[in-house]
Protein backbone atom coordinates (compact mmCIF):
# COMPACT_ATOMS: atom_id res chain seq x y z
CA UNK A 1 0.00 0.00 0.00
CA UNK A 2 2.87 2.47 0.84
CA UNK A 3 4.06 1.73 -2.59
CA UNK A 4 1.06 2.90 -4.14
CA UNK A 5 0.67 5.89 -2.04
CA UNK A 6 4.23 6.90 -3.38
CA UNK A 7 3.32 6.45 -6.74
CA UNK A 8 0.00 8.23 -6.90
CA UNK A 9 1.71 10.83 -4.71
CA UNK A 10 5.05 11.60 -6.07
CA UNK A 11 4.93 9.62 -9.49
CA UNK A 12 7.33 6.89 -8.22
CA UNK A 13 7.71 3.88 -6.04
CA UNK A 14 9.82 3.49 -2.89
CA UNK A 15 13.16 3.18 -3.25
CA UNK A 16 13.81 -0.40 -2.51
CA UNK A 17 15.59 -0.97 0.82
CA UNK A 18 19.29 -3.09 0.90
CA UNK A 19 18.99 -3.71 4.36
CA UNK A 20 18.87 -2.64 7.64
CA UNK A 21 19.67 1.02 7.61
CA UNK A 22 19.79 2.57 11.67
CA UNK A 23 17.24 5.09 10.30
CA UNK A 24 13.63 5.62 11.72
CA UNK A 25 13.09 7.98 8.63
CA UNK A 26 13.68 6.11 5.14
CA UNK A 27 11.24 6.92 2.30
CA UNK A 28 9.04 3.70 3.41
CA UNK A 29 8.79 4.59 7.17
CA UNK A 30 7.81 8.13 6.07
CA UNK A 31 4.92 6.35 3.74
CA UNK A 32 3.56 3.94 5.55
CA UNK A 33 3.62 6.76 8.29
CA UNK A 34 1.10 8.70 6.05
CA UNK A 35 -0.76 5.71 5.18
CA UNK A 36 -1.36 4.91 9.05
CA UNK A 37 -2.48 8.99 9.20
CA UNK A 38 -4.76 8.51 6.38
CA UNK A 39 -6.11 5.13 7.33
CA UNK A 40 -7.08 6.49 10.87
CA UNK A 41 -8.16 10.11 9.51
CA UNK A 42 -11.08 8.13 7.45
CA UNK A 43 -11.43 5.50 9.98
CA UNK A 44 -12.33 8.22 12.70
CA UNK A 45 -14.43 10.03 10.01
CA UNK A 46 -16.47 7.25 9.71
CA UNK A 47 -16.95 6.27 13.32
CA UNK A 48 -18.11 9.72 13.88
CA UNK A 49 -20.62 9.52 11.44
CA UNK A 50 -22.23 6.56 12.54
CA UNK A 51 -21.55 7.21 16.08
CA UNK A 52 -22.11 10.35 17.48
CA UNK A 53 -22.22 9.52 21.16
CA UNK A 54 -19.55 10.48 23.41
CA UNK A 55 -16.46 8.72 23.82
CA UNK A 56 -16.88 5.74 26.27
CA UNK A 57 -14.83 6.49 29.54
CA UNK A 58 -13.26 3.19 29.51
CA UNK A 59 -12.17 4.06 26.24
CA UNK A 60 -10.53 7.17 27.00
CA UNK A 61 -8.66 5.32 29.87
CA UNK A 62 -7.74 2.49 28.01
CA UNK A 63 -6.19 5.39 25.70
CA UNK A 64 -4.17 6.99 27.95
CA UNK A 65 -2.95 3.85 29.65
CA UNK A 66 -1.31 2.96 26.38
CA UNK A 67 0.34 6.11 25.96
CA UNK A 68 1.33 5.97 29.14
CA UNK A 69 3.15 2.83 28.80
CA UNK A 70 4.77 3.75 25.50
CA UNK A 71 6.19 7.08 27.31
CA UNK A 72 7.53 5.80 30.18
CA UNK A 73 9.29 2.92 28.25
CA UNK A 74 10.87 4.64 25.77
CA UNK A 75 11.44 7.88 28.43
CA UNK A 76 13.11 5.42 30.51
CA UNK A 77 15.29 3.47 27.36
CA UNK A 78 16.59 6.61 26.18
CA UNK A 79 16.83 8.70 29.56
CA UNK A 80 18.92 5.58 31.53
CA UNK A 81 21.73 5.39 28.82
CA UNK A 82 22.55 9.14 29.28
CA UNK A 83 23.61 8.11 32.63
CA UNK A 84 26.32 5.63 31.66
CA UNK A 85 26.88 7.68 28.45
CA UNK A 86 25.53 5.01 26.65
CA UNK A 87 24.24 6.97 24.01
CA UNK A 88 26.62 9.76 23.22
CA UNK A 89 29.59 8.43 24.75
CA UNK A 90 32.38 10.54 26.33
CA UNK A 91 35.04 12.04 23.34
CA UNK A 92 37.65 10.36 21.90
CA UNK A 93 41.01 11.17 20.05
CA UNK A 94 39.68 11.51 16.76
CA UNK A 95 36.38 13.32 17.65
CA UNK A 96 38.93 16.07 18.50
CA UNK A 97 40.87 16.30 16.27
CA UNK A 98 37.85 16.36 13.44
CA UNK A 99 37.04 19.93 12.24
CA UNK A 100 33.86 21.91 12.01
CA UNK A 101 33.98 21.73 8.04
CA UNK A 102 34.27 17.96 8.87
CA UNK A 103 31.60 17.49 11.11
CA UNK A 104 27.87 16.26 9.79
CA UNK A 105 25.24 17.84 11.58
CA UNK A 106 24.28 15.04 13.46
CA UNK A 107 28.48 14.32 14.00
CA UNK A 108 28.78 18.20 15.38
CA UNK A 109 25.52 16.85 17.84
CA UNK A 110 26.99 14.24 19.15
CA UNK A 111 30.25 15.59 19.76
CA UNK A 112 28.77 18.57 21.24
CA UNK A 113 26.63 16.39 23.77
CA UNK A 114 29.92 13.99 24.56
CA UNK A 115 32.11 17.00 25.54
CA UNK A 116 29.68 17.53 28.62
CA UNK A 117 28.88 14.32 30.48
CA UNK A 118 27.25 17.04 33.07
CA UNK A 119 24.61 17.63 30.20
CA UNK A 120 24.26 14.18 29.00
CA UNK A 121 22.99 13.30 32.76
CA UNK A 122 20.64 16.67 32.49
CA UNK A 123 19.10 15.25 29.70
CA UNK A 124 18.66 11.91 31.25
CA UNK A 125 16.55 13.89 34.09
CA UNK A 126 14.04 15.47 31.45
CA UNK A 127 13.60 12.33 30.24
CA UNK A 128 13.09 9.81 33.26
CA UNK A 129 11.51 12.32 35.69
CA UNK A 130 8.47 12.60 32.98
CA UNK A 131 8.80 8.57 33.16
CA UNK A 132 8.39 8.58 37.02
CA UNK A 133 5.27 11.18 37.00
CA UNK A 134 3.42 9.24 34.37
CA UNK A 135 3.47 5.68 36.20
CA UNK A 136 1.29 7.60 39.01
CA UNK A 137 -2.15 8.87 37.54
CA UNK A 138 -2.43 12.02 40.23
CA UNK A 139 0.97 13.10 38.29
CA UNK A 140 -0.29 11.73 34.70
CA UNK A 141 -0.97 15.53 33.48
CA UNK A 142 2.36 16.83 35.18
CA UNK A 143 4.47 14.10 33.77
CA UNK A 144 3.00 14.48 30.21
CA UNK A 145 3.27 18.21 29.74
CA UNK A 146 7.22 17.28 31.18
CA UNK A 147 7.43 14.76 28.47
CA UNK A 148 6.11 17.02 25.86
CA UNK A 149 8.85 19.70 26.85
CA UNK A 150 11.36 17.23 26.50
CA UNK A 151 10.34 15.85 23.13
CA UNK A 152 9.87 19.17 21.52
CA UNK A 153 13.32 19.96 22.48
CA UNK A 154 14.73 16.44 20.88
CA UNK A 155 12.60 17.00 17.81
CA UNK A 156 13.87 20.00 17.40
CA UNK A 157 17.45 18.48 17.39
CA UNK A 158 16.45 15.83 14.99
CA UNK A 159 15.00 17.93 13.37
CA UNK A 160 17.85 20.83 12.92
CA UNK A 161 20.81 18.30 13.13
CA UNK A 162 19.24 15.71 10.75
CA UNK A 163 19.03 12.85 13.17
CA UNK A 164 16.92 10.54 11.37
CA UNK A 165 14.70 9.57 14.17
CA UNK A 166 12.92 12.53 13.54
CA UNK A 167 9.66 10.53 12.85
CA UNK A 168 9.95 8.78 15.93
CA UNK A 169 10.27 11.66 17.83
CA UNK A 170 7.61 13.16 16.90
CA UNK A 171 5.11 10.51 17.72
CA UNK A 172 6.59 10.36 20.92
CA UNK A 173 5.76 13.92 21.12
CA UNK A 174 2.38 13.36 19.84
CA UNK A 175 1.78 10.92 22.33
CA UNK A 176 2.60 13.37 24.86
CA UNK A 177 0.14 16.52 23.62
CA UNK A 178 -2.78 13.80 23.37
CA UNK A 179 -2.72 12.71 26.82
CA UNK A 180 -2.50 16.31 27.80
CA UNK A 181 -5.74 17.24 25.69
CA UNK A 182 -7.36 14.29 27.62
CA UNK A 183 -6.92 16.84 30.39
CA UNK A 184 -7.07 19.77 28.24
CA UNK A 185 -10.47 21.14 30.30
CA UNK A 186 -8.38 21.18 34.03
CA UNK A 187 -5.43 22.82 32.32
CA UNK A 188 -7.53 25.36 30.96
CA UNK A 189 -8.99 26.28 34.26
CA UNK A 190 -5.76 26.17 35.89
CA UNK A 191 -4.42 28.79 33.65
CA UNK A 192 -8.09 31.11 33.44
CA UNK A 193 -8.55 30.40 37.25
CA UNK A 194 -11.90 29.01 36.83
CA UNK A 195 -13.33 26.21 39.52
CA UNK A 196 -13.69 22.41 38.22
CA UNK A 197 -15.03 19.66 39.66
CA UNK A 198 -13.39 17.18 41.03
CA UNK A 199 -12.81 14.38 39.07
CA UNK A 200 -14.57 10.75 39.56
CA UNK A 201 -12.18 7.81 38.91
CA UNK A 202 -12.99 4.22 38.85
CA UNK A 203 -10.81 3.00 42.25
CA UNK A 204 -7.74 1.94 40.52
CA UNK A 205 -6.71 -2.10 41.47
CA UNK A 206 -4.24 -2.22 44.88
CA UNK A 207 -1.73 -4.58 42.61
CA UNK A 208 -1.71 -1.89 39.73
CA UNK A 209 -0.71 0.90 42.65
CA UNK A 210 1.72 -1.61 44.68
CA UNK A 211 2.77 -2.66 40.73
CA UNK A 212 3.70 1.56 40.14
CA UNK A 213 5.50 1.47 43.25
CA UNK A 214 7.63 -1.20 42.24
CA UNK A 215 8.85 0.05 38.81
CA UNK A 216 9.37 3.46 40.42
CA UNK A 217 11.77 1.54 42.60
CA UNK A 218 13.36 -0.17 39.88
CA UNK A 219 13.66 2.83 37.93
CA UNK A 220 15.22 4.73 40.87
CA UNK A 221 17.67 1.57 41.09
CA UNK A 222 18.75 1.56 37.63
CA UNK A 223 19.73 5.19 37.50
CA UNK A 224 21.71 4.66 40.63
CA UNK A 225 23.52 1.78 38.45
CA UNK A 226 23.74 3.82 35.55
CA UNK A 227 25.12 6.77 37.00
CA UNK A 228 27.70 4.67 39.21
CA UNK A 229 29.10 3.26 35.48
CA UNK A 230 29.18 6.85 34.76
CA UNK A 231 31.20 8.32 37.23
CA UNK A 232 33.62 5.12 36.96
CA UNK A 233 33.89 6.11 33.32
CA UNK A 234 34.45 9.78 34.16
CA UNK A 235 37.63 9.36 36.83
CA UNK A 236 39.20 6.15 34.86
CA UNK A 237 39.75 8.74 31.56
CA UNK A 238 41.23 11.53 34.52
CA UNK A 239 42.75 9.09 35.99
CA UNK A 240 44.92 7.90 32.56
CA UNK A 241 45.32 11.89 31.30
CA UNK A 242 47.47 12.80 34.60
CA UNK A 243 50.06 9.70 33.54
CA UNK A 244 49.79 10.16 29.90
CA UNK A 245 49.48 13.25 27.39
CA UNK A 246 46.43 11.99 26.14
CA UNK A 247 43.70 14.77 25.83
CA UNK A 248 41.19 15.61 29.05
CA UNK A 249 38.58 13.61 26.99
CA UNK A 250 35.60 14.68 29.32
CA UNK A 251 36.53 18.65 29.38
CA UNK A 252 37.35 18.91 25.85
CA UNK A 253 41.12 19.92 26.52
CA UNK A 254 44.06 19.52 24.18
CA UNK A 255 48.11 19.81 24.99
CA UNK A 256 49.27 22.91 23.19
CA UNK A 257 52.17 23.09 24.74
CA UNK A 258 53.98 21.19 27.75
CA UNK A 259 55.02 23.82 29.39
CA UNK A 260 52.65 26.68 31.21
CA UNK A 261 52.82 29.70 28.99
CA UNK A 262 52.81 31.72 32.58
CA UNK A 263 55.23 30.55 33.50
C-alpha cells in the first residue's frame, strides 16, 4: 500500500531498501507513516458519522494507559543510557581532532553532547523524571506536559541536526500533547482560574498501585547503576590523562604546549 501511495503521490515507487539502515526515517517509514495517518483520519471520520455519542470512559482510559506505557518505556530506554553515556559516549582522540567543516550535523551533535557528560545526565533527568510522574495517575498531566517539553526539544534536534529519528520523535511527542488534551479542560482552568469539579475515577486495582511502586523503585535503582558506570567512566579517563598526554577527553582539553605559557 505504501508503494502505491508513493506512486499516486510523487509519481514513483519506494526506493527499494538493501537492508537494515539505523534510520527511523527512510522513504518507506515516512509512507507507511502517512498511510497509518490517512487510514485512521477516514477511519475516525467514519466512526463519527455513525456514532455520534460520546467517547466511552473506559475508552478514554484504556487510551491513555497505552500512551502511558509507551512514554515511560521509551522515556526510561533513552533517559537511563545518558547516565552511563551510553548513548553519546564521552570524546575520543579523533572526535577532537575532526574539524567543524568535517563534522555532519548530526556528528557536530553528538560531539557537542559527549564534551559535557554534566549535560548528557541533564538530559537523562528530562527524560526519566516525565517517566516517574506518568506511572502515578495524580501526576499523569504533570508528567505528560514534562514529556512534551522534552520531546519538543529532541525533535527539534532531529530535526535541525538531521538525526533521522525525527519521525519517531515526533510521535513520541504526539503521544505526549494527546494525553495532555485528555486533560485539556483542568489545564484550561488552571491557567483562566476558573473552579472544576473534582474528578470521579474508577478506584484503581491495589496490585496496579503496589505494581507503580515497584517500577518506580526499579527505575530509581537503575539510574543509581547507571550513573555509578558513569562516574567510573568519568575518573578512569582523569585518571589515565594525569600519567599520559592523552587529551582531558571529558573537558574537551588539548596539549598545546607542555610547558605553562605563565610561567
Amino acid at each position: 500500500m505504501a508503494h502505491a501511495f508513493s506512486r499516486a503521490l510523487f509519481s514513483a515507487p519506494l526506493p527499494p531498501l538493501a537492508g537494515p539502515t539505523g534510520s527511523g526515517d527512510t522513504a518507506l517509514d515516512w509512507a507507511w507513516t502517512l498511510v497509518l495517518l490517512l487510514a485512521s483520519l477516514l477511519g475516525g471520520a467514519v466512526w463519527t458519522l455513525l456514532d455520534r455519542r460520546a467517547p466511552h470512559p473506559r475508552l478514554m482510559v484504556t487510551l491513555s494507559q497505552l500512551l502511558r506505557v509507551s512514554l515511560i518505556w521509551w522515556l526510561a530506554v533513552y533517559g537511563l543510557s545518558k547516565f552511563n553515556f551510553g548513548q553519546f559516549g564521552l570524546l575520543v582522540d579523533r572526535q577532537l581532532t575532526t574539524t567543524y567543516a568535517e563534522s555532519s550535523p548530526m556528528g557536530l551533535l553528538w560531539r557537542f553532547m559527549a564534551a559535557s557528560p554534566g549535560y548528557q545526565w541533564l538530559a537523562g533527568v528530562a527524560e526519566v523524571l516525565p517517566a516517574l510522574l506518568l506511572l502515578h495517575r495524580r501526576t499523569v498531566t504533570l508528567g505528560a506536559l514534562i514529556a512534551a517539553v522534552t520531546m519538543t526539544n529532541v525533535l527539534a534536534l532531529n530535526l535541525f541536526y538531521d538525526v533521522p529519528v525525527k519521525n519517531f520523535s515526533a510521535h513520541l511527542l504526539l503521544a505526549a500533547l494527546v494525553l495532555l488534551a485528555l486533560d485539556a479542560r483542568r489545564l484550561r482552568a488552571f491557567v483562566t482560574g476558573e473552579a472544576v469539579p473534582a474528578q470521579v475515577a474508577r478506584p484503581q486495582p491495589r496490585v496496579m498501585t503496589v505494581l507503580a511502586w515497584l517500577v518506580t523503585a526499579a527505575l530509581l535503582v537503575m539510574v543509581g547503576v547507571q550513573a555509578r558506570t558513569g562516574l567510573a567512566a568519568l575518573h578512569t579517563d582523569r585518571q589515565r590523562t594525569q600519567v599520559s598526554a592523552e587529551p582531558l577527553k571529558t573537558r574537551g582539553f588539548q596539549w598545546v604546549n607542555e610547558q605553562p605559557y605563565n610561567r
